[in-house]
Every structure is written in structure tokens, then in C-alpha cells.
Protein backbone atom coordinates (compact mmCIF):
# COMPACT_ATOMS: atom_id res chain seq x y z
CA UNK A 1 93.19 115.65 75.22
CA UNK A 2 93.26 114.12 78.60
CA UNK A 3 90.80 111.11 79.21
CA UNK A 4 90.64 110.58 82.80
CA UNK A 5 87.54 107.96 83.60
CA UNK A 6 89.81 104.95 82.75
CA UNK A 7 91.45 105.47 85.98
CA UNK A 8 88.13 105.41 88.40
CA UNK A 9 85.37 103.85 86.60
CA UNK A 10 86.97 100.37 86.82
CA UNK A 11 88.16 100.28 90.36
CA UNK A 12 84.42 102.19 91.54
CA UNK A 13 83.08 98.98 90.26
CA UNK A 14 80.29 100.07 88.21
CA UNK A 15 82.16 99.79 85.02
CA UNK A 16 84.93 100.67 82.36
CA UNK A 17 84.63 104.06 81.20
CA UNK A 18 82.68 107.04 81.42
CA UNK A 19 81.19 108.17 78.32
CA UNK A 20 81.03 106.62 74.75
CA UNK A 21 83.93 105.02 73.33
CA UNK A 22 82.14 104.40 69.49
CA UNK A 23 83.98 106.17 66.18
CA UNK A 24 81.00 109.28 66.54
CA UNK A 25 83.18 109.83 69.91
CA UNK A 26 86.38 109.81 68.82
CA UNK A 27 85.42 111.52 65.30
CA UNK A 28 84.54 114.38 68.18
CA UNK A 29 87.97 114.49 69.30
CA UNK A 30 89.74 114.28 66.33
CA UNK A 31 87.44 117.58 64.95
CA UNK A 32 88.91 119.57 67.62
CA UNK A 33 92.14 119.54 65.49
CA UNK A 34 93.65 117.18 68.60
CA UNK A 35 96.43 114.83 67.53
CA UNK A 36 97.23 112.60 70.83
CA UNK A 37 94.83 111.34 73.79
CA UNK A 38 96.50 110.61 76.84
CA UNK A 39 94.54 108.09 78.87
CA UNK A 40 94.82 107.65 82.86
CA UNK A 41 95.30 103.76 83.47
CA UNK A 42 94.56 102.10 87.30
CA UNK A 43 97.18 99.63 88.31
CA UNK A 44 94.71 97.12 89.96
CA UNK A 45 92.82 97.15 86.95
CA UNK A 46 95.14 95.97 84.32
CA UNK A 47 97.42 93.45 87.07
CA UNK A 48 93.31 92.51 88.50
CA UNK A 49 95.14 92.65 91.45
CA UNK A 50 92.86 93.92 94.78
CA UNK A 51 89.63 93.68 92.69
CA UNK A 52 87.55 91.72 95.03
CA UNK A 53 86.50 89.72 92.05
CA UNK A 54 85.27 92.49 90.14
CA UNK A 55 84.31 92.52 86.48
CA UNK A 56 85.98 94.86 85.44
CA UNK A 57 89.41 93.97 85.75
CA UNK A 58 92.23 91.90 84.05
CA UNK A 59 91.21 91.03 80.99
CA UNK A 60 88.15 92.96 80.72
CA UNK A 61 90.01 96.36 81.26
CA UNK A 62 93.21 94.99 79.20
CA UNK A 63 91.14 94.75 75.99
CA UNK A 64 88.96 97.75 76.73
CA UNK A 65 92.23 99.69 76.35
CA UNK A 66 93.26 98.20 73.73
CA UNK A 67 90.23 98.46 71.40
CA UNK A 68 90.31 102.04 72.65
CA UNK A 69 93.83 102.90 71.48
CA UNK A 70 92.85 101.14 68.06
CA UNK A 71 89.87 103.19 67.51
CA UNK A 72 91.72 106.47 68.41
CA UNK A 73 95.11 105.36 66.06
CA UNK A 74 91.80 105.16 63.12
CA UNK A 75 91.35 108.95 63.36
CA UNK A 76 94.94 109.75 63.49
CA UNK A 77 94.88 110.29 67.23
CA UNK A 78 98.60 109.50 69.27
CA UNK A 79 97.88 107.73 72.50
CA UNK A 80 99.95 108.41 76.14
CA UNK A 81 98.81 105.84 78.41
CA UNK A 82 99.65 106.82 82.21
CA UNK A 83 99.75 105.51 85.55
CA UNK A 84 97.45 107.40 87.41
CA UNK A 85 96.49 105.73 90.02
CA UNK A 86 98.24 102.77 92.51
CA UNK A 87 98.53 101.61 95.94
CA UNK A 88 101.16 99.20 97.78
CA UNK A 89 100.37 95.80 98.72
CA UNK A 90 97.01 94.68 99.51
CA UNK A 91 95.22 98.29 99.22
CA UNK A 92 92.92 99.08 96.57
CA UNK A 93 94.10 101.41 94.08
CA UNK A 94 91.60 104.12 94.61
CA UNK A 95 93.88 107.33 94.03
CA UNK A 96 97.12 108.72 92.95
CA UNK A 97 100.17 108.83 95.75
CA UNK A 98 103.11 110.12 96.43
CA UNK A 99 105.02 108.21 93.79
CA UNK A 100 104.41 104.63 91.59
CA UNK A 101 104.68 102.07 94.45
CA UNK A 102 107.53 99.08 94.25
CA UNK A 103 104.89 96.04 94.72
CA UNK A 104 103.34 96.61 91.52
CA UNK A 105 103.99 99.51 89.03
CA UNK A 106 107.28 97.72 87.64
CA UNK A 107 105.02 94.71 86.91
CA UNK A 108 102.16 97.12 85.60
CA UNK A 109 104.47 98.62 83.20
CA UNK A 110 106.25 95.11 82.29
CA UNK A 111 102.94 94.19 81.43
CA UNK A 112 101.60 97.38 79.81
CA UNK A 113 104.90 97.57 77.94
CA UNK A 114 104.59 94.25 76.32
CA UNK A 115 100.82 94.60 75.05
CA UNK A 116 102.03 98.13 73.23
CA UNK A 117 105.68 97.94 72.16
CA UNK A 118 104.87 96.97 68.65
CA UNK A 119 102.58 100.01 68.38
CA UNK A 120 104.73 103.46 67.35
CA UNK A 121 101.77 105.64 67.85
CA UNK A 122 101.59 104.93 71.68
CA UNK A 123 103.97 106.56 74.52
CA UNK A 124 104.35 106.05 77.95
CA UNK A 125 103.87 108.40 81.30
CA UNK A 126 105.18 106.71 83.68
CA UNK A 127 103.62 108.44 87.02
CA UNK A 128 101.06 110.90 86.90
CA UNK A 129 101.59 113.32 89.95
CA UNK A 130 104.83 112.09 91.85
CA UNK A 131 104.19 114.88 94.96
CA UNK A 132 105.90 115.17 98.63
CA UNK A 133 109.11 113.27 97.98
CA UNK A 134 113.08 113.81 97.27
CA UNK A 135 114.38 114.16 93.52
CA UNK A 136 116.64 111.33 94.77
CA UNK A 137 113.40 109.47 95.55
CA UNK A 138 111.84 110.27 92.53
CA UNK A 139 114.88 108.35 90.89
CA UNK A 140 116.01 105.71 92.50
CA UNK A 141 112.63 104.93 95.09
CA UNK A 142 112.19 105.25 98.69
CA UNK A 143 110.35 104.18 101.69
CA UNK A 144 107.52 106.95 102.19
CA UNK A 145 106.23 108.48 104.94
CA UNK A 146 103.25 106.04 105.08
CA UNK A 147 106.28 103.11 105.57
CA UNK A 148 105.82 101.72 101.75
CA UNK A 149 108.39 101.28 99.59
CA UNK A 150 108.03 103.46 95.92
CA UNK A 151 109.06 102.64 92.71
CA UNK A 152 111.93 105.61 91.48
CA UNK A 153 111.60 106.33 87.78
CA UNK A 154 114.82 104.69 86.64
CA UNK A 155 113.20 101.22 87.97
CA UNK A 156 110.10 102.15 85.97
CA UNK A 157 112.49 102.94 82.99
CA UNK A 158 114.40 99.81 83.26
CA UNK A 159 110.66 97.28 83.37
CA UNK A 160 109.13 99.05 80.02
CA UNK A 161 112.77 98.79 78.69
CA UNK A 162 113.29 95.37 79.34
CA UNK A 163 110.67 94.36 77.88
CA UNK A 164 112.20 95.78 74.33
CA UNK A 165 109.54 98.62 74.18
CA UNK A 166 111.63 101.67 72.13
CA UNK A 167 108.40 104.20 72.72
CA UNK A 168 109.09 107.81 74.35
CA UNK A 169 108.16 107.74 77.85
CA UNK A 170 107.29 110.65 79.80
CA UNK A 171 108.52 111.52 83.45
CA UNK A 172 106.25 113.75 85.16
CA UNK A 173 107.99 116.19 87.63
CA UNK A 174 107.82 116.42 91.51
CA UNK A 175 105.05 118.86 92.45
CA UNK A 176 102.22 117.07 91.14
CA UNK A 177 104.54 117.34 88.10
CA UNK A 178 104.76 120.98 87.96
CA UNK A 179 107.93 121.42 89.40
CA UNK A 180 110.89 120.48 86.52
CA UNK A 181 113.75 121.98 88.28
CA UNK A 182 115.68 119.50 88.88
CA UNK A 183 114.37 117.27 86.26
CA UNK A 184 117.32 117.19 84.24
CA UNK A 185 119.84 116.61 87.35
CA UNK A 186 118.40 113.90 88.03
CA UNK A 187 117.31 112.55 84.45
CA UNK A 188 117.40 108.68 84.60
CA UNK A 189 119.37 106.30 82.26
CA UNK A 190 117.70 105.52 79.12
CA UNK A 191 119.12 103.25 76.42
CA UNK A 192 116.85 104.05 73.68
CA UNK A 193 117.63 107.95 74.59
CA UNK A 194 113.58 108.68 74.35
CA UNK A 195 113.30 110.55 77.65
CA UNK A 196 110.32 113.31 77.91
CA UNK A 197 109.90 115.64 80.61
CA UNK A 198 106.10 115.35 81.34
CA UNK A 199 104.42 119.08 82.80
CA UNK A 200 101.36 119.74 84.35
CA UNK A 201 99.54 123.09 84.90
CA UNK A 202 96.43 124.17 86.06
CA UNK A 203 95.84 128.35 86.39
CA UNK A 204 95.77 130.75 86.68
CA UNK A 205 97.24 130.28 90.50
CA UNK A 206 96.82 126.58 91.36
CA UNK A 207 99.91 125.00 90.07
CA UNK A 208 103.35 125.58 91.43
CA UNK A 209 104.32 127.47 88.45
CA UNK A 210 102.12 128.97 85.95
CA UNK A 211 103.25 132.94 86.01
CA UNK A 212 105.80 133.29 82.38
CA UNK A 213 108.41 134.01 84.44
CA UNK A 214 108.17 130.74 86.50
CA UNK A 215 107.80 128.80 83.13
CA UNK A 216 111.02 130.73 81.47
CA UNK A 217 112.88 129.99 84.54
CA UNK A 218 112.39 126.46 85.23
CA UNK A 219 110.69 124.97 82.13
CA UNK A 220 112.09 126.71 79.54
CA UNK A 221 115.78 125.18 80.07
CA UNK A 222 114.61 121.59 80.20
CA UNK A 223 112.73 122.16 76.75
CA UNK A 224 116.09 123.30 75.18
CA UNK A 225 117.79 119.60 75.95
CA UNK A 226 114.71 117.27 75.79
CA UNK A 227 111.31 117.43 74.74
CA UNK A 228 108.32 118.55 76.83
CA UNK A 229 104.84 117.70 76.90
CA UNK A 230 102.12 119.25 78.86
CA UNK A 231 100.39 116.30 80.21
CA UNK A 232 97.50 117.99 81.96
CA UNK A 233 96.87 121.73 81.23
CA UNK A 234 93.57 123.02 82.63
CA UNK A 235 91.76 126.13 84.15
CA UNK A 236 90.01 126.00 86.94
CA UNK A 237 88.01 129.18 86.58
CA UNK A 238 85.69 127.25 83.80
CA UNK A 239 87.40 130.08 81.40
CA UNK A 240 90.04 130.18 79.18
CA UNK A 241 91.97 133.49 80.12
CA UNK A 242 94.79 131.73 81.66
CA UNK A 243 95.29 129.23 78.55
CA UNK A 244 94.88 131.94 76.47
CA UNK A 245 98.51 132.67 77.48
CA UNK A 246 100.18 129.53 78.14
CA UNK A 247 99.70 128.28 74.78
CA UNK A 248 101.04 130.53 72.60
CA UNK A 249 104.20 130.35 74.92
CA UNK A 250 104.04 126.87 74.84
CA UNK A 251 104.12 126.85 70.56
CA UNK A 252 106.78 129.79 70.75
CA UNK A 253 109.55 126.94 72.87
CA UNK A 254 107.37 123.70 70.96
CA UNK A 255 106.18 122.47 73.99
CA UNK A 256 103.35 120.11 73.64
CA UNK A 257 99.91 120.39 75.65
CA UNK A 258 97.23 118.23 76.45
CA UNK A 259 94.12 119.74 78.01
CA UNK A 260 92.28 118.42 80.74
CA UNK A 261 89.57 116.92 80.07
CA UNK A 262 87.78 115.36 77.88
CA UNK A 263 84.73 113.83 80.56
CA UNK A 264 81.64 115.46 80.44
CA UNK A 265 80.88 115.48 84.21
CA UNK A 266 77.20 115.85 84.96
CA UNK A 267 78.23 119.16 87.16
CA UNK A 268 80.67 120.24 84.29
CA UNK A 269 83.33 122.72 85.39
CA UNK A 270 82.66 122.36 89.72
CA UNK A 271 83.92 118.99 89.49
CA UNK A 272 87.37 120.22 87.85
CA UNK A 273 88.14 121.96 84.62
CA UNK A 274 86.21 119.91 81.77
CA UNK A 275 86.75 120.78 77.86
CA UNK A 276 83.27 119.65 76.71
CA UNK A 277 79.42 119.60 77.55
CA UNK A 278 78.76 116.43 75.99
CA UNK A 279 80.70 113.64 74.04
CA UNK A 280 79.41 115.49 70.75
CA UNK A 281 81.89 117.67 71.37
CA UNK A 282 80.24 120.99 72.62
CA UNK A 283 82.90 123.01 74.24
CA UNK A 284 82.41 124.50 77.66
CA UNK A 285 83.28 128.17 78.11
CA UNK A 286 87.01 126.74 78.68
CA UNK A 287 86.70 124.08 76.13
CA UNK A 288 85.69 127.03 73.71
CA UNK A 289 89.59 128.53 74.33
CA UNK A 290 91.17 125.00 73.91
CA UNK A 291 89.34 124.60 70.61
CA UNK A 292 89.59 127.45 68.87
CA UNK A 293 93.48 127.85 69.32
CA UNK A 294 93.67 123.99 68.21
CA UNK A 295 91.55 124.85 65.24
CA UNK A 296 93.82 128.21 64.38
CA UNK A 297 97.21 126.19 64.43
CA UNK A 298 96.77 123.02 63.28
CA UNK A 299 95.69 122.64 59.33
């Protein structure tokens, strides 16, 4: 499951998460037959960097997290923390960009790297949506269109690295991490050798690639050398004909998914494709698909 309100609420300024975050929550999760949350971290908000003073930064957000992760590992849940959203310099992170930016996602991920790297049941995504740049930029950085310098993946690799952390860490592809073509080209250097390629996928037509012959072509490969992980899979139809179909394909190459999400958003499926109606647990019409596969496959 994708938890995506640790990214905004903090940031928005009116608080730390959306929703409940008590064991009745999580107890709703982990009936789904879900074994990993994946949780959308904001840059300012851990560094409290371009807060304004907030509340709900720093230290606040850092142990907000933290209990979080705890209460999730007590129901058997995995966690993938990501960065999700950042901004260069002074700017307030209030959004995903092109790529992690140079100023401050090595330091985020120094720092997020350090509070977790004793904790086995936790990986790493290290950008959510890199979009609109080079596969060379996507490595090694660049200066962007808007004249900022980004952060290239192997840099990211090297701060949660040096920090001793041994966890897998997930590289989203270019696209808005649909597009894995030339993922394994340009694969960074890893010295634990714990590289995942991190997919998203939203149908039944809004992602790059979501038709089975796309997903053969270009994903398929890069599952046979290194594991994959669906970080986001959603439908933005508010049904669940289109999942219906990746996820069996998905099980057939042992491709993981996480489905997007797990907020229940007062306008439910307008606002974007949402699993559940409430924090109880009651499935929306796409929810309903998610669900019942999870409860058909896993024991």
C-alpha cells in the first residue's frame, strides 16, 4: 500500500498526517493481506529546512515517522520510505520535480539513512517520479531547465551508503518512473549489490506503458537481472479492470506491487485513484479489485 499524506500534510502546515495512525489503522492494512507500506517523505520536513518555523517539522515529523514505521513492523508490515517531494535552495518543498535536487536530498537521505539502517524491515526509494531529464542525468545529476542543479541517483546511492545502511533501495525510472528502458544501462554502482528497479503504473492509458506488450518489452528484461517493485500501481477509472490484468502478470515474472492509495480523500476516487472509503478499511470499487486478489494469493 502506498501512503501518500506524509508528503503534503506537513509542508501545508496544518499537520502530520492525514488519517489515523493508531494499531485499529494499521490492523486495517494488514487485513487486506498487504505485507509492505511505502510512505511518501517531504525533504523540508525531515532537514526542517524552508519551514517558516512551522510545527511540524524536524523533530516533530522525524519521530512521527518513526513511531509510524514501528507500529506498521508490529503487524508484520515492510516499510519503503520515499522521497517524494523536494525543491532546491530556499524554495519550499511543495511538489515533486524533475529529479532529487543537489542542495538537499544527499543530506535528506544521509540523514534518513542513519535513523533506519539498523532496521531490516525498511527499504529505500530514492526519487519518486524523476520526469523530463537524460538517463545520463538521472545518474550522475544535471543542471535542469529551471537552472538548479539535481542530485543523479549514484550520488543518492553513495549518501545512504556512506552512512553504512545495507537496505535495498529502489530507483524509480525516468517517465514519472514508468519508463525502465534504459534502467539497466545506466544502473548505478552499488557496493552492497541491493539495487531495485522501482515501476510505476497507472491505467488503463495514463502511464507510459501499461499495454502487456509494453510491459514484456521493456519491464520484463529488467525483472530477469534485478528485482522489481511496483511502487505506485493505480486506476484512474475508480475500477479495477485494468489491475485486474496487471497483477496476475506481475505474480507470473514476481514483480512486486504497491497500490495507490491508502488516503481516504473526502471526494474519494476524483481526487486520484484511492483503495479505501474510510481508514476501517472499506474498499472503494477499485480498492474492492486490489483486495480481493491480495486476499486470493497471499495465505
Amino acid at each position: 500500500m502506498d501512503r501518500s499524506s506524509t508528503v503534503y500534510a506537513c509542508i501545508q502546515g496544518w499537520g502530520l498526517l492525514e488519517g489515523p495512525t493508531d494499531a485499529a489503522s494499521v490492523a486495517a492494512i494488514a487485513s487486506w493481506h498487504a505485507n509492505a507500506v511505502r510512505l511518501q517523505l517531504n525533504e523540508d520536513c525531515w532537514l526542517n529546512i524552508n519551514m517558516g518555523g512551522s510545527a511540524y517539522g524536524g523533530a516533530a515529523y522525524q519521530s512521527t515517522i518513526t513511531n509510524y514505521v514501528k507500529l506498521l513492523h508490529q503487524r508484520g508490515l515492510y516499510v519503503v520510505l520515499s522521497l517524494a517531494w523536494n525543491a532546491p535552495g530556499a524554495n519550499q518543498a511543495r511538489d515533486q520535480q524533475v529529479m532529487a535536487d543537489a542542495d538537499h536530498a544527499p543530506a535528506f537521505w544521509s540523514s534518513v539513512a542513519t535513523a533506519f539502517k539498523s532496521d531490516p524491515a525498511v527499504a529505500f526509494d530514492l526519487y519518486n517520479e524523476p520526469h523530463d531529464i537524460s538517463w545520463a542525468c538521472w545518474l550522475n545529476g544535471c543542471t535542469t531547465s529551471g537552472g538548479w542543479q539535481a542530485a543523479g541517483m549514484q550520488s543518492l546511492v553513495n549518501a545512504v551508503r556512506s552512512t553504512g545502511a545495507r537496505q535495498p533501495l529502489l530507483l524509480g525510472g525516468n517517465g514519472w518512473a514508468s519508463d525502465l528502458s534504459q534502467w539497466l544501462q545506466y544502473k548505478p554502482s552499488d557496493p552492497a549489490n541491493a539495487l531495485v528497479a522501482s515501476f510505476h503504473v497507472y491505467g488503463p492509458s495514463f502511464s507510459q506503458c501499461t499495454t502487456t506488450s509494453c510491459l514484456n518489452s521493456t519491464v520484463a528484461p529488467v525483472a530477469q537481472r534485478v528485482p522489481v517493485v511496483t511502487g505506485e500501481m493505480g486506476e484512474n477509472d475508480c475500477t479495477h479492470g485494468y489491475i485486474d490484468v496487471f497483477m496476475p502478470w506481475a505474480d507470473s515474472l514476481g514483480i512486486s506491487y504497491l497500490g495507490f492509495t491508502w488516503d481516504a480523500w473526502p471526494n474519494k476516487c476524483a481526487s486520484g485513484p484511492t483503495m479505501i472509503l474510510d481508514y476501517s478499511g472499506t474498499p472503494t470499487n477499485y480498492g474492492v479489485g486490489f483486495k480481493n486478489h491480495l486476499l486470493a494469493i497471499v495465505p
